[in-house]
PDB file of N, CA and C in Angstrom:
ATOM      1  N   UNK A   1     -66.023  74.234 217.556  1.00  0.00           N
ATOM      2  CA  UNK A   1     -65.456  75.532 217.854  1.00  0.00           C
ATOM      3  C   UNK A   1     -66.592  76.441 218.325  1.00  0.00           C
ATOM      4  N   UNK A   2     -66.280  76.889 219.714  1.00  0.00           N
ATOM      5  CA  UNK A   2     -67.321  77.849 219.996  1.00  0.00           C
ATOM      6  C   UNK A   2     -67.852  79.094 219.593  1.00  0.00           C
ATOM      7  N   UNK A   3     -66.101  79.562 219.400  1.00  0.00           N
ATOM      8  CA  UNK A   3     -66.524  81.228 218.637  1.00  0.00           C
ATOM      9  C   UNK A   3     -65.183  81.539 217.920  1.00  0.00           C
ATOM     10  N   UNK A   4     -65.500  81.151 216.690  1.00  0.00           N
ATOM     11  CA  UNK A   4     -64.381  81.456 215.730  1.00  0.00           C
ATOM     12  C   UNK A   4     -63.984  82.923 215.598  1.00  0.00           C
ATOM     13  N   UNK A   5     -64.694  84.055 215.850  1.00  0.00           N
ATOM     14  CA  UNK A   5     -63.806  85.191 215.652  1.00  0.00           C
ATOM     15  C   UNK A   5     -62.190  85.170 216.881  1.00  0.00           C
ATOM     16  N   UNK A   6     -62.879  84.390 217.669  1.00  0.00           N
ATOM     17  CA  UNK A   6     -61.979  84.345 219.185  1.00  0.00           C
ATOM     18  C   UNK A   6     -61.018  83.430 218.810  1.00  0.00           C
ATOM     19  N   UNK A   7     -61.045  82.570 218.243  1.00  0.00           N
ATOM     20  CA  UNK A   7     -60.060  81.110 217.703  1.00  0.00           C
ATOM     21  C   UNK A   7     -59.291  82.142 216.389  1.00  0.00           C
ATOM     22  N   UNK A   8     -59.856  82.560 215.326  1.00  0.00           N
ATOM     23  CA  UNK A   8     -59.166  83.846 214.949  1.00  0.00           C
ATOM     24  C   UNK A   8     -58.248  84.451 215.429  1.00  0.00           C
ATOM     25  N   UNK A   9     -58.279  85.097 215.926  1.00  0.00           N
ATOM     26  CA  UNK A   9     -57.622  86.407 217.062  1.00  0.00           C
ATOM     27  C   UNK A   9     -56.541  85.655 218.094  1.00  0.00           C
ATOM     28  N   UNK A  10     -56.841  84.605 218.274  1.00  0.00           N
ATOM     29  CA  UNK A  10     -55.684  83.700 219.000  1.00  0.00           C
ATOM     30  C   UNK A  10     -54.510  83.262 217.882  1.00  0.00           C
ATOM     31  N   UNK A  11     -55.202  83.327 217.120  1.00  0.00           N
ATOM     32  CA  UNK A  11     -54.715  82.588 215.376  1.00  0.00           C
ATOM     33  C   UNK A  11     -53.843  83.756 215.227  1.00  0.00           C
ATOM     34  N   UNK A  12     -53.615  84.967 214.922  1.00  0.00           N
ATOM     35  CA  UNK A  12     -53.058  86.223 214.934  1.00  0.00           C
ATOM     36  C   UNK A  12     -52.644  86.334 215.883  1.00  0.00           C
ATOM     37  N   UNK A  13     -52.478  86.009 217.102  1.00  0.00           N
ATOM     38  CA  UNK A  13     -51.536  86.584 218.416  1.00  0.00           C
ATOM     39  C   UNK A  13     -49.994  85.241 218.224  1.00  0.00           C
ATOM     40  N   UNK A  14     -50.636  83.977 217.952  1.00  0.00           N
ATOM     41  CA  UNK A  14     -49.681  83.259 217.726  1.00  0.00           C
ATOM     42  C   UNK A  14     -48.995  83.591 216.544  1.00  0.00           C
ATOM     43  N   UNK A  15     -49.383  84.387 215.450  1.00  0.00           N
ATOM     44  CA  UNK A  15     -48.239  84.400 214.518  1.00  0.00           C
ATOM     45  C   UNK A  15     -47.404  85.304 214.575  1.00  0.00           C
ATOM     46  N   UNK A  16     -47.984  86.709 215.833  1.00  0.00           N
ATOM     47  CA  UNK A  16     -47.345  87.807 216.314  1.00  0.00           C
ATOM     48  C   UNK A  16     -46.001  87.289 216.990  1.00  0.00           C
ATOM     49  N   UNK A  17     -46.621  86.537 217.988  1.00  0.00           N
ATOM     50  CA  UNK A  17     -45.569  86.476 219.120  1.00  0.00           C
ATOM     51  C   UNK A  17     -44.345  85.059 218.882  1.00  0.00           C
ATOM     52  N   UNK A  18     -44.712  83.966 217.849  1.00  0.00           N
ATOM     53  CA  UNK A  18     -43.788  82.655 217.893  1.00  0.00           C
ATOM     54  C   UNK A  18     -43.168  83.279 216.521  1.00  0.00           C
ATOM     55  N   UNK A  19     -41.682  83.587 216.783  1.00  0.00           N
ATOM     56  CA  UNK A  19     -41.018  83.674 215.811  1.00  0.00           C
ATOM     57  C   UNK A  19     -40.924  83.186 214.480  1.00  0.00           C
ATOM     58  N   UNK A  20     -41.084  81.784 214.929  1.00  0.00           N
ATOM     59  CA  UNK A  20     -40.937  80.713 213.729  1.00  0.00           C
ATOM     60  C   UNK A  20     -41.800  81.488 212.414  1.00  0.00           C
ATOM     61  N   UNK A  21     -42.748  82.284 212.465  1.00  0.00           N
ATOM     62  CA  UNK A  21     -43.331  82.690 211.478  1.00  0.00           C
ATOM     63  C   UNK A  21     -42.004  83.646 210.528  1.00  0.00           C
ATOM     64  N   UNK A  22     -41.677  84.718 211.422  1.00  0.00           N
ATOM     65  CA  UNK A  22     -40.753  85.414 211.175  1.00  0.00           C
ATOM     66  C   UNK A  22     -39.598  84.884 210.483  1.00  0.00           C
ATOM     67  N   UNK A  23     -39.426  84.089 211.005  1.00  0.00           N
ATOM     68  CA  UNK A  23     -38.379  83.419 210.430  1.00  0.00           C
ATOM     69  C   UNK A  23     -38.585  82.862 208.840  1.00  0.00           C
ATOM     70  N   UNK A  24     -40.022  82.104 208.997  1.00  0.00           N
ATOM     71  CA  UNK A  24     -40.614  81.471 207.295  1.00  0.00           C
ATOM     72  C   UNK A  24     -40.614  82.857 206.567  1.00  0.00           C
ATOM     73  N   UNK A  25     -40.967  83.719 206.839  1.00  0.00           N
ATOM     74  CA  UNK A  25     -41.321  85.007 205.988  1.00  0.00           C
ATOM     75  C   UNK A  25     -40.171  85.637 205.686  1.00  0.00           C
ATOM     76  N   UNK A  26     -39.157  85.909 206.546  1.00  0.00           N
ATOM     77  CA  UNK A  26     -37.450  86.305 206.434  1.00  0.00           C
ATOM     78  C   UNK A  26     -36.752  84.751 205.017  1.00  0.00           C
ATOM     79  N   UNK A  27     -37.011  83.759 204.851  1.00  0.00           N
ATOM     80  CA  UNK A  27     -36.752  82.800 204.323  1.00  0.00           C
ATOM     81  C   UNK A  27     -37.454  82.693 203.137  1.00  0.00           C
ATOM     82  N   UNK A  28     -38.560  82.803 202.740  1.00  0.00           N
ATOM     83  CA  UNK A  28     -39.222  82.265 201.812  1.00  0.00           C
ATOM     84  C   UNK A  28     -40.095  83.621 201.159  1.00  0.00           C
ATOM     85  N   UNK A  29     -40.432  84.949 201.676  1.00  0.00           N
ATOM     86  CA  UNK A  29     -41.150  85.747 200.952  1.00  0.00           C
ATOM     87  C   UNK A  29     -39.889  87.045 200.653  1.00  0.00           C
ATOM     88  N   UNK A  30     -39.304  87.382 201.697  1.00  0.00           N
ATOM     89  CA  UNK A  30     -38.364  88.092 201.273  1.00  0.00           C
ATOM     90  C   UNK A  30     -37.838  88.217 200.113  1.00  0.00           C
ATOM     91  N   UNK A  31     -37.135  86.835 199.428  1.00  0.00           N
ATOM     92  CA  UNK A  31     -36.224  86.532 198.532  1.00  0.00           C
ATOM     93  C   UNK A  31     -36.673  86.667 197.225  1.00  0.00           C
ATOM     94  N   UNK A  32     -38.527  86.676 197.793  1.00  0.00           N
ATOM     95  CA  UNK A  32     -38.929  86.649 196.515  1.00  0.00           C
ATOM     96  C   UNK A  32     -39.386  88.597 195.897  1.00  0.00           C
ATOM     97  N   UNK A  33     -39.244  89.279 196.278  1.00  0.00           N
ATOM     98  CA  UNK A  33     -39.841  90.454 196.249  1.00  0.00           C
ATOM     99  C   UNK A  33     -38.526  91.354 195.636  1.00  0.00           C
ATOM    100  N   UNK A  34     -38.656  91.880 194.440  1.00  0.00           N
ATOM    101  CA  UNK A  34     -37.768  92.202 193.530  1.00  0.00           C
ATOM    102  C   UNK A  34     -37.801  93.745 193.744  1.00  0.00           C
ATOM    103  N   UNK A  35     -37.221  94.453 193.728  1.00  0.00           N
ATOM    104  CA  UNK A  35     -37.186  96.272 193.300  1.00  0.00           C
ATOM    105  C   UNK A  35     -36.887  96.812 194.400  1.00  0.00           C
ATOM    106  N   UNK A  36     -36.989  97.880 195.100  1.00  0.00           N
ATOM    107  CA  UNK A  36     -36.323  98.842 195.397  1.00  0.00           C
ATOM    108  C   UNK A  36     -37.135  98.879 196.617  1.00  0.00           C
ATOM    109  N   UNK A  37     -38.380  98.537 197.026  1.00  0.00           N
ATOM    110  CA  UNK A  37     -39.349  98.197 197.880  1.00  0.00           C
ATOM    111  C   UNK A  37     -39.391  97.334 199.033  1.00  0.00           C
ATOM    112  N   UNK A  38     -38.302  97.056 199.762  1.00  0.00           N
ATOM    113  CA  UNK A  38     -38.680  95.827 200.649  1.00  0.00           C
ATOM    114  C   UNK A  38     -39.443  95.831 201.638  1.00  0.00           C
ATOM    115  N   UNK A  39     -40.228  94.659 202.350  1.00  0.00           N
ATOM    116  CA  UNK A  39     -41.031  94.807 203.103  1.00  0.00           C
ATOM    117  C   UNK A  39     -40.548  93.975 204.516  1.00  0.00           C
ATOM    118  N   UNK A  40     -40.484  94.428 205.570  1.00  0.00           N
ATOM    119  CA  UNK A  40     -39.822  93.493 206.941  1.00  0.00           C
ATOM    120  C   UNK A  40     -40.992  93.097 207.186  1.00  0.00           C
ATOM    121  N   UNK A  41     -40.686  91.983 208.401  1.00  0.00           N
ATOM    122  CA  UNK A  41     -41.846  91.311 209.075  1.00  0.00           C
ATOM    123  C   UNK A  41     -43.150  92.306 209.808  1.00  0.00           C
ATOM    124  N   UNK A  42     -42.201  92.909 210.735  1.00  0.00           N
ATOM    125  CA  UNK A  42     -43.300  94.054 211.492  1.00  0.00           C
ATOM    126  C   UNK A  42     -43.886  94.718 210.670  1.00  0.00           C
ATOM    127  N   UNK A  43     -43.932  95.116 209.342  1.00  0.00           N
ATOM    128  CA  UNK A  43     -44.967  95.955 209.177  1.00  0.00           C
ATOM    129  C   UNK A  43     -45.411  95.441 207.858  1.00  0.00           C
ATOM    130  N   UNK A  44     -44.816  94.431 207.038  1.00  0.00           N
ATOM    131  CA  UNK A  44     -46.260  93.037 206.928  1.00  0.00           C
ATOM    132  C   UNK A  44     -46.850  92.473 207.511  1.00  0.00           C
ATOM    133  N   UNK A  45     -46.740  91.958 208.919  1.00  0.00           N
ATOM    134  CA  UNK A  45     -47.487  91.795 209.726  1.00  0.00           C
ATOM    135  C   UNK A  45     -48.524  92.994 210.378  1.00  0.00           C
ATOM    136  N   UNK A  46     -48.076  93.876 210.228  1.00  0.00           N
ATOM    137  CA  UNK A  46     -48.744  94.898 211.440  1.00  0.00           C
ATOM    138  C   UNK A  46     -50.246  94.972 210.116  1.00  0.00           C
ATOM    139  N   UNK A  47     -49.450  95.130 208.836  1.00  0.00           N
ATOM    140  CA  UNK A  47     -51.031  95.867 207.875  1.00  0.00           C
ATOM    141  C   UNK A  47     -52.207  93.994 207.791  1.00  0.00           C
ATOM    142  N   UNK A  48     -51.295  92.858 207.498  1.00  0.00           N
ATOM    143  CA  UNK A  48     -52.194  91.985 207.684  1.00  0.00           C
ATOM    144  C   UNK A  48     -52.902  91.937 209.120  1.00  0.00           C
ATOM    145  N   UNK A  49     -52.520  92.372 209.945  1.00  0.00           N
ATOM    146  CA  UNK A  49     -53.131  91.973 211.166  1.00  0.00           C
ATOM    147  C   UNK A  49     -54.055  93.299 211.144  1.00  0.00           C
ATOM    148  N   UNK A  50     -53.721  94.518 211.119  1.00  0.00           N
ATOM    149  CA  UNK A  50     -55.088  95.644 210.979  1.00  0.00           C
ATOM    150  C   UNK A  50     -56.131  94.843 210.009  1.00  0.00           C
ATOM    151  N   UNK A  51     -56.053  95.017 208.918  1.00  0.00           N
ATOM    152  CA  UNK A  51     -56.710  94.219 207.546  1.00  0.00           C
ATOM    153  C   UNK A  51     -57.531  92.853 208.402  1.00  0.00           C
ATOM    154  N   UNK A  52     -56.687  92.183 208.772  1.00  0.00           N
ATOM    155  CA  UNK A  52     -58.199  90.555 209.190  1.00  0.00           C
ATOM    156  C   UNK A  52     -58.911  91.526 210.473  1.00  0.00           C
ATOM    157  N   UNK A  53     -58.358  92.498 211.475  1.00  0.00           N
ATOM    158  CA  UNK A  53     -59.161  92.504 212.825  1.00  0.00           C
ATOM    159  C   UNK A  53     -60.652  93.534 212.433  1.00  0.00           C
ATOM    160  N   UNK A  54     -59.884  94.883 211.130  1.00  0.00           N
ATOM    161  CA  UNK A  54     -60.819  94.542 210.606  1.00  0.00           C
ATOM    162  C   UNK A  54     -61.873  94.371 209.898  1.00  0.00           C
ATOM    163  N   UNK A  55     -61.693  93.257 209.180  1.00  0.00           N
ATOM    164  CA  UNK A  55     -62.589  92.333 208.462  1.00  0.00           C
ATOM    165  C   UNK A  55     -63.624  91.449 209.967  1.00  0.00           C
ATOM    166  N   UNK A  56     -62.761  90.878 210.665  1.00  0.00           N
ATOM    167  CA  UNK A  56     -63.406  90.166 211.919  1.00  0.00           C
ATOM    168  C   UNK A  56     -64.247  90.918 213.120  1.00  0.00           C
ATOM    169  N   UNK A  57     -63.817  92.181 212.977  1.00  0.00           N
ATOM    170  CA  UNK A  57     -64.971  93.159 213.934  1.00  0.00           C
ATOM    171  C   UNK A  57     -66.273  93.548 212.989  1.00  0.00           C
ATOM    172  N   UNK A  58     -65.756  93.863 211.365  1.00  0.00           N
ATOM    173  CA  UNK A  58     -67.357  93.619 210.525  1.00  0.00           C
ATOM    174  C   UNK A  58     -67.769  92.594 210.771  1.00  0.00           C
ATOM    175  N   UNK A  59     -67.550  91.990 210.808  1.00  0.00           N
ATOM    176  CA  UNK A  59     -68.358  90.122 211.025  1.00  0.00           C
ATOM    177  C   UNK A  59     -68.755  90.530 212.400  1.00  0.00           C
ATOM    178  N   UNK A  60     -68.581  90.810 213.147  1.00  0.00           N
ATOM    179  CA  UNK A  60     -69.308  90.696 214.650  1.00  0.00           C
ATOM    180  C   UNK A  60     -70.137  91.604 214.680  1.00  0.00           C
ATOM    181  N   UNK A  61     -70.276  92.805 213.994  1.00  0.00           N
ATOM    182  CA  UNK A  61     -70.830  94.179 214.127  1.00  0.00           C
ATOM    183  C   UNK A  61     -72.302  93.362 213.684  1.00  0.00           C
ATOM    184  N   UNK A  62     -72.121  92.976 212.077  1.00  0.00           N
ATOM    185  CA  UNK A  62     -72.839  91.765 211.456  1.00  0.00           C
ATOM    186  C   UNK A  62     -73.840  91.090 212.037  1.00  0.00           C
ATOM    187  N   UNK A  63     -73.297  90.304 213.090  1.00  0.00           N
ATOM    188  CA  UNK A  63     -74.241  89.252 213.507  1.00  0.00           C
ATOM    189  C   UNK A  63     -73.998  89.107 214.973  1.00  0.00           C
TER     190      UNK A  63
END
């Protein structure tokens, strides 16, 4: 692998854009999350994806 922040960031565009994620997360995390709080895909996705880009721009700043 040449440059893993870049293999990263491809890693996050594919879980943006191929549903199938959406779909596992609508199926399997949803069901599990109890109270008055629910969380949709877009904006569990949106705070994990701020949160790794960044963690992955410190790493580049880094080195």
């Amino acid at each position: 692998m040449e440059d893993p922040i870049v293999e990263l960031k491809f890693a996050l565009d594919v879980l943006q854009t191929n549903s199938l994620y959406e779909t596992r997360f609508n199926e399997y995390v949803v069901p599990m999350v109890y109270g008055s709080h629910s969380v949709n895909w877009e904006h569990a996705f949106d705070v994990f994806k701020s949160f790794s880009l960044a963690v992955l721009t410190d790493i580049e700043l880094r080195y």
